[in-house]
N, C-alpha and C. Protein backbone atom coordinates (compact mmCIF):
# COMPACT_ATOMS: atom_id res chain seq x y z
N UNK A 1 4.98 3.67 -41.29
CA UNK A 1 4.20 4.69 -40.58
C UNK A 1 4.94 5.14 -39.32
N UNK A 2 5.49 4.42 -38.29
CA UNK A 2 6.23 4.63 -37.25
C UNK A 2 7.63 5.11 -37.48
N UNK A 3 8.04 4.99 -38.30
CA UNK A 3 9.49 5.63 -39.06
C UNK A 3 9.31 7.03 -39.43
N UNK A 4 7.64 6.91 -40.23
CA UNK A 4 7.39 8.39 -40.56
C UNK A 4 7.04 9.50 -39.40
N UNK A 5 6.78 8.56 -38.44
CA UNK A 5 6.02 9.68 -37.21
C UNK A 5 7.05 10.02 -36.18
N UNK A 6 8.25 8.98 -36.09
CA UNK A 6 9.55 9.81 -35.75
C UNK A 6 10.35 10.62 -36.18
N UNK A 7 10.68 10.32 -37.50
CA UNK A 7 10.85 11.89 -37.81
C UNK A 7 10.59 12.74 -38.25
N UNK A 8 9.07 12.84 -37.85
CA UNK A 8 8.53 14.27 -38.09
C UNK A 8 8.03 14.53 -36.39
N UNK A 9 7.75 13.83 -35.73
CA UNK A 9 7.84 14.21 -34.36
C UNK A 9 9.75 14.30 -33.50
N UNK A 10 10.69 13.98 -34.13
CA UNK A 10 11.70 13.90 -33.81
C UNK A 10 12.13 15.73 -33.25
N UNK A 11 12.00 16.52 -33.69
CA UNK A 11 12.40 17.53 -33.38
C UNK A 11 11.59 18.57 -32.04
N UNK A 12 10.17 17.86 -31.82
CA UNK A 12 9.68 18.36 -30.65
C UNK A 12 9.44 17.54 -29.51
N UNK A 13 10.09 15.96 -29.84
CA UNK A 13 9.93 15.14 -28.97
C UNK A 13 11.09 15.56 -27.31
N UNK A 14 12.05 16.08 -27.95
CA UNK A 14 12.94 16.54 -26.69
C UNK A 14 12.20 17.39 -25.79
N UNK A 15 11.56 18.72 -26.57
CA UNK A 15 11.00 19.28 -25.68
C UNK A 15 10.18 19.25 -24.78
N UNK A 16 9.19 18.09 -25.21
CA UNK A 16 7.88 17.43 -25.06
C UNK A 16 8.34 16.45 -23.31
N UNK A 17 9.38 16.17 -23.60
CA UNK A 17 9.72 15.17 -22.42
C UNK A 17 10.94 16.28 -21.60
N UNK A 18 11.36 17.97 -21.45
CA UNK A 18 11.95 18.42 -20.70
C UNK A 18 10.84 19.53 -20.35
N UNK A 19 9.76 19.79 -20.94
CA UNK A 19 8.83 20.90 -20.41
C UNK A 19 7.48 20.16 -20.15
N UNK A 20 7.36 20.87 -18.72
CA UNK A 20 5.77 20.35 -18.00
C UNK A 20 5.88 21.90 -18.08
N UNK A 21 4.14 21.60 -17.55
CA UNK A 21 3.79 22.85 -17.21
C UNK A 21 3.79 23.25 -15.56
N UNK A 22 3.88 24.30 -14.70
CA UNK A 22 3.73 24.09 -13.35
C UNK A 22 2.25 23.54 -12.56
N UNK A 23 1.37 23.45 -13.40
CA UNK A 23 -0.08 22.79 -13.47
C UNK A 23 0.13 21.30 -13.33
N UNK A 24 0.50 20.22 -14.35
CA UNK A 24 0.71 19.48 -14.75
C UNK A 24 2.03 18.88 -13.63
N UNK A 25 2.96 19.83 -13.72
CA UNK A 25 3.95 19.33 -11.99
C UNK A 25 3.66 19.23 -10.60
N UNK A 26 2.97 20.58 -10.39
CA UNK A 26 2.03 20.29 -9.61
C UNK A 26 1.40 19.07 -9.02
N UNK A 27 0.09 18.99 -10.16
CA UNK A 27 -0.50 17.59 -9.93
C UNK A 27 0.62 16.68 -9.86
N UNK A 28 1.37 16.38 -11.04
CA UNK A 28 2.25 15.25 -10.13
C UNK A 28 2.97 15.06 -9.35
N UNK A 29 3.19 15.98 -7.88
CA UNK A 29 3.93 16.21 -7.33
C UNK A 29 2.75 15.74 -5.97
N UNK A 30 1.77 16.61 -6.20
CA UNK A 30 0.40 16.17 -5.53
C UNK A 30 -0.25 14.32 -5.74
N UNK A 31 0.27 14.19 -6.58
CA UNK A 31 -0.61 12.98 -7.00
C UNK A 31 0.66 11.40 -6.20
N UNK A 32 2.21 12.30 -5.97
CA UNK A 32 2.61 11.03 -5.54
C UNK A 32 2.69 10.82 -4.39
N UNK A 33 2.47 12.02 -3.67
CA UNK A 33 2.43 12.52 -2.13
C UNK A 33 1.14 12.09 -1.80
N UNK A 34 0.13 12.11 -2.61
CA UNK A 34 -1.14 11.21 -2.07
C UNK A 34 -1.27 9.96 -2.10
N UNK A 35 -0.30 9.43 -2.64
CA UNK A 35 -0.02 8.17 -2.81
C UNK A 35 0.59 7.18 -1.98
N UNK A 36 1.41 8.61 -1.65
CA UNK A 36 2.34 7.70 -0.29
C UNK A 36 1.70 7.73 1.00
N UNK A 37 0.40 8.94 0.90
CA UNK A 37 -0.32 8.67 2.16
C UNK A 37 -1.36 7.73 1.85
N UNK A 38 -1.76 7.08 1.09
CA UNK A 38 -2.63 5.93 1.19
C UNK A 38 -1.43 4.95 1.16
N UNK A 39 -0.84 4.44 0.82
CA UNK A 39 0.08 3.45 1.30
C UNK A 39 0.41 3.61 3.23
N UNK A 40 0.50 4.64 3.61
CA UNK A 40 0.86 4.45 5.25
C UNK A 40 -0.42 4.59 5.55
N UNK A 41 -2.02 4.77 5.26
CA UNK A 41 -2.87 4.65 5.88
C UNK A 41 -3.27 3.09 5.54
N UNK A 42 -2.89 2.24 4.33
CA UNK A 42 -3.09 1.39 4.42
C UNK A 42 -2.38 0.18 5.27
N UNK A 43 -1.49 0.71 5.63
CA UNK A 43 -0.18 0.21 6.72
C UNK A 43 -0.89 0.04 7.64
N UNK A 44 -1.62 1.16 8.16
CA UNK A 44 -1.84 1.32 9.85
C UNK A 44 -3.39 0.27 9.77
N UNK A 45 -3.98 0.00 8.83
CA UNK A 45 -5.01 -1.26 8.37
C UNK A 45 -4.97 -1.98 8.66
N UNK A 46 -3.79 -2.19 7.92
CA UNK A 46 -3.05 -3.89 7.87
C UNK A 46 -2.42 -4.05 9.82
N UNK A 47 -2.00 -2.98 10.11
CA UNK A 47 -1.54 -3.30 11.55
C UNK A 47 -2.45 -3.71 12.58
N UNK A 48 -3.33 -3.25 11.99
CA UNK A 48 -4.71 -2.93 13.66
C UNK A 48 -5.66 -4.51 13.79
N UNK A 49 -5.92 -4.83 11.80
CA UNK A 49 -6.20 -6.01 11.49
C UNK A 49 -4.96 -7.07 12.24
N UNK A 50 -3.83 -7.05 12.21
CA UNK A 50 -2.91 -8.09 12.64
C UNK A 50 -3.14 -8.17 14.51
N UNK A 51 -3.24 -7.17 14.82
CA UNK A 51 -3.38 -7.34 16.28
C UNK A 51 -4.46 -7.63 16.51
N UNK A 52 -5.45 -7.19 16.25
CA UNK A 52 -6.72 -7.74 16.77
C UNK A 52 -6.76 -9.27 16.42
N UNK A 53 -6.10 -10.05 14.87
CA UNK A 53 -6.05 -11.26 14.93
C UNK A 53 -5.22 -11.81 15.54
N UNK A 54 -4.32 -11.17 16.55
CA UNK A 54 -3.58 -11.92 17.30
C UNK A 54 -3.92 -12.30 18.72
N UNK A 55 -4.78 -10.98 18.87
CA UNK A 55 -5.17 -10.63 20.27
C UNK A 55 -6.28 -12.14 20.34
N UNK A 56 -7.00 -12.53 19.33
CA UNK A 56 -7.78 -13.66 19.24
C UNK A 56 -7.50 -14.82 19.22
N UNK A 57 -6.48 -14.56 18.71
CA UNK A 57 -5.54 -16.19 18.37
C UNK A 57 -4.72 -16.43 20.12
N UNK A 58 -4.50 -15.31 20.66
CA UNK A 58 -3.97 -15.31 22.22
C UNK A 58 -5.03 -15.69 23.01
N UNK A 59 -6.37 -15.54 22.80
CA UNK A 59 -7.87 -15.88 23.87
C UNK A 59 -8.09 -17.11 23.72
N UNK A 60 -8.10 -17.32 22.28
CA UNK A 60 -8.30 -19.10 21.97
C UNK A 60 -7.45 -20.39 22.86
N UNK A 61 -5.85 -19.58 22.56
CA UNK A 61 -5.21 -20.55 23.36
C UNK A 61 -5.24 -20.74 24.42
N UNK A 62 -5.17 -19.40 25.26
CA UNK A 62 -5.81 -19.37 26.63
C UNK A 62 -6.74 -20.17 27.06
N UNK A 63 -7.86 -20.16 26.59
CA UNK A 63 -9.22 -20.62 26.68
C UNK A 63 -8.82 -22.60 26.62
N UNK A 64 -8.34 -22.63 25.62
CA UNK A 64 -7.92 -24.32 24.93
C UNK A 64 -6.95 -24.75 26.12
N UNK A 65 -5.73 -23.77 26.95
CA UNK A 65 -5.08 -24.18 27.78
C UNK A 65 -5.98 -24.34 29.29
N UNK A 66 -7.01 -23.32 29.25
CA UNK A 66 -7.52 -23.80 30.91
C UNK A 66 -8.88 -24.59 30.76
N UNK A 67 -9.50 -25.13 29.62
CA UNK A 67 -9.60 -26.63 29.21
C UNK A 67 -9.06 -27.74 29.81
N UNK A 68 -7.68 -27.86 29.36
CA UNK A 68 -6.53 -28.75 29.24
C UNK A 68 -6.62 -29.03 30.40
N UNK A 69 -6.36 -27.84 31.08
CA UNK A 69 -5.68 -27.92 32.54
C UNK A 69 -6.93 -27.89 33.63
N UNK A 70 -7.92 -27.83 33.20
CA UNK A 70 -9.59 -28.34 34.04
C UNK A 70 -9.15 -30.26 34.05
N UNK A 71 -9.03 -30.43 32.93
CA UNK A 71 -9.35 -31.80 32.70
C UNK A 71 -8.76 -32.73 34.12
N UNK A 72 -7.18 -32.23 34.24
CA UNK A 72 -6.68 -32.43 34.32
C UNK A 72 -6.89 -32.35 36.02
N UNK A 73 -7.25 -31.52 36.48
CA UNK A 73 -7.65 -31.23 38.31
C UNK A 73 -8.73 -31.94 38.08
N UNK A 74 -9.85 -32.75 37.30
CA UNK A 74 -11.02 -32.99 37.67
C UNK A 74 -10.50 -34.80 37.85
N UNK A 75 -9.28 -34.95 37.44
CA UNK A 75 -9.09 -36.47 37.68
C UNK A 75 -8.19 -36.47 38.70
């Protein structure tokens, strides 16, 4: 069956894979350019999430260091 459907599709398969339509290019021209803007909006996500968990992870220690250093004037 697959032997038979190549060559009888064999002679429009070239064309099939060198002609889009400008519709069809279009969209995919549109479709990868939207793509690449959700990838850099998902960037700037991932960035805002990292600082704010850093900015927290910087209060904690703070906080844990003048602890430390209470203890430490109260003796």
């Amino acid at each position: 069956m697959k032997k038979v459907l190549s060559v009888y599709l064999k002679p429009y398969y070239g064309r099939m894979l060198n002609c889009q339509s400008s519709d069809e290019s279009f969209l995919t021209y549109f479709t990868i350019i939207l793509n690449a803007m959700i990838n850099i909006s998902k960037m700037f996500v991932i960035v805002s999430k990292a600082v704010a968990s850093a900015n927290r992870i910087a209060e904690a220690a703070f906080n844990d260091y003048q602890m430390y250093r209470a203890q430490f004037e109260q003796a």
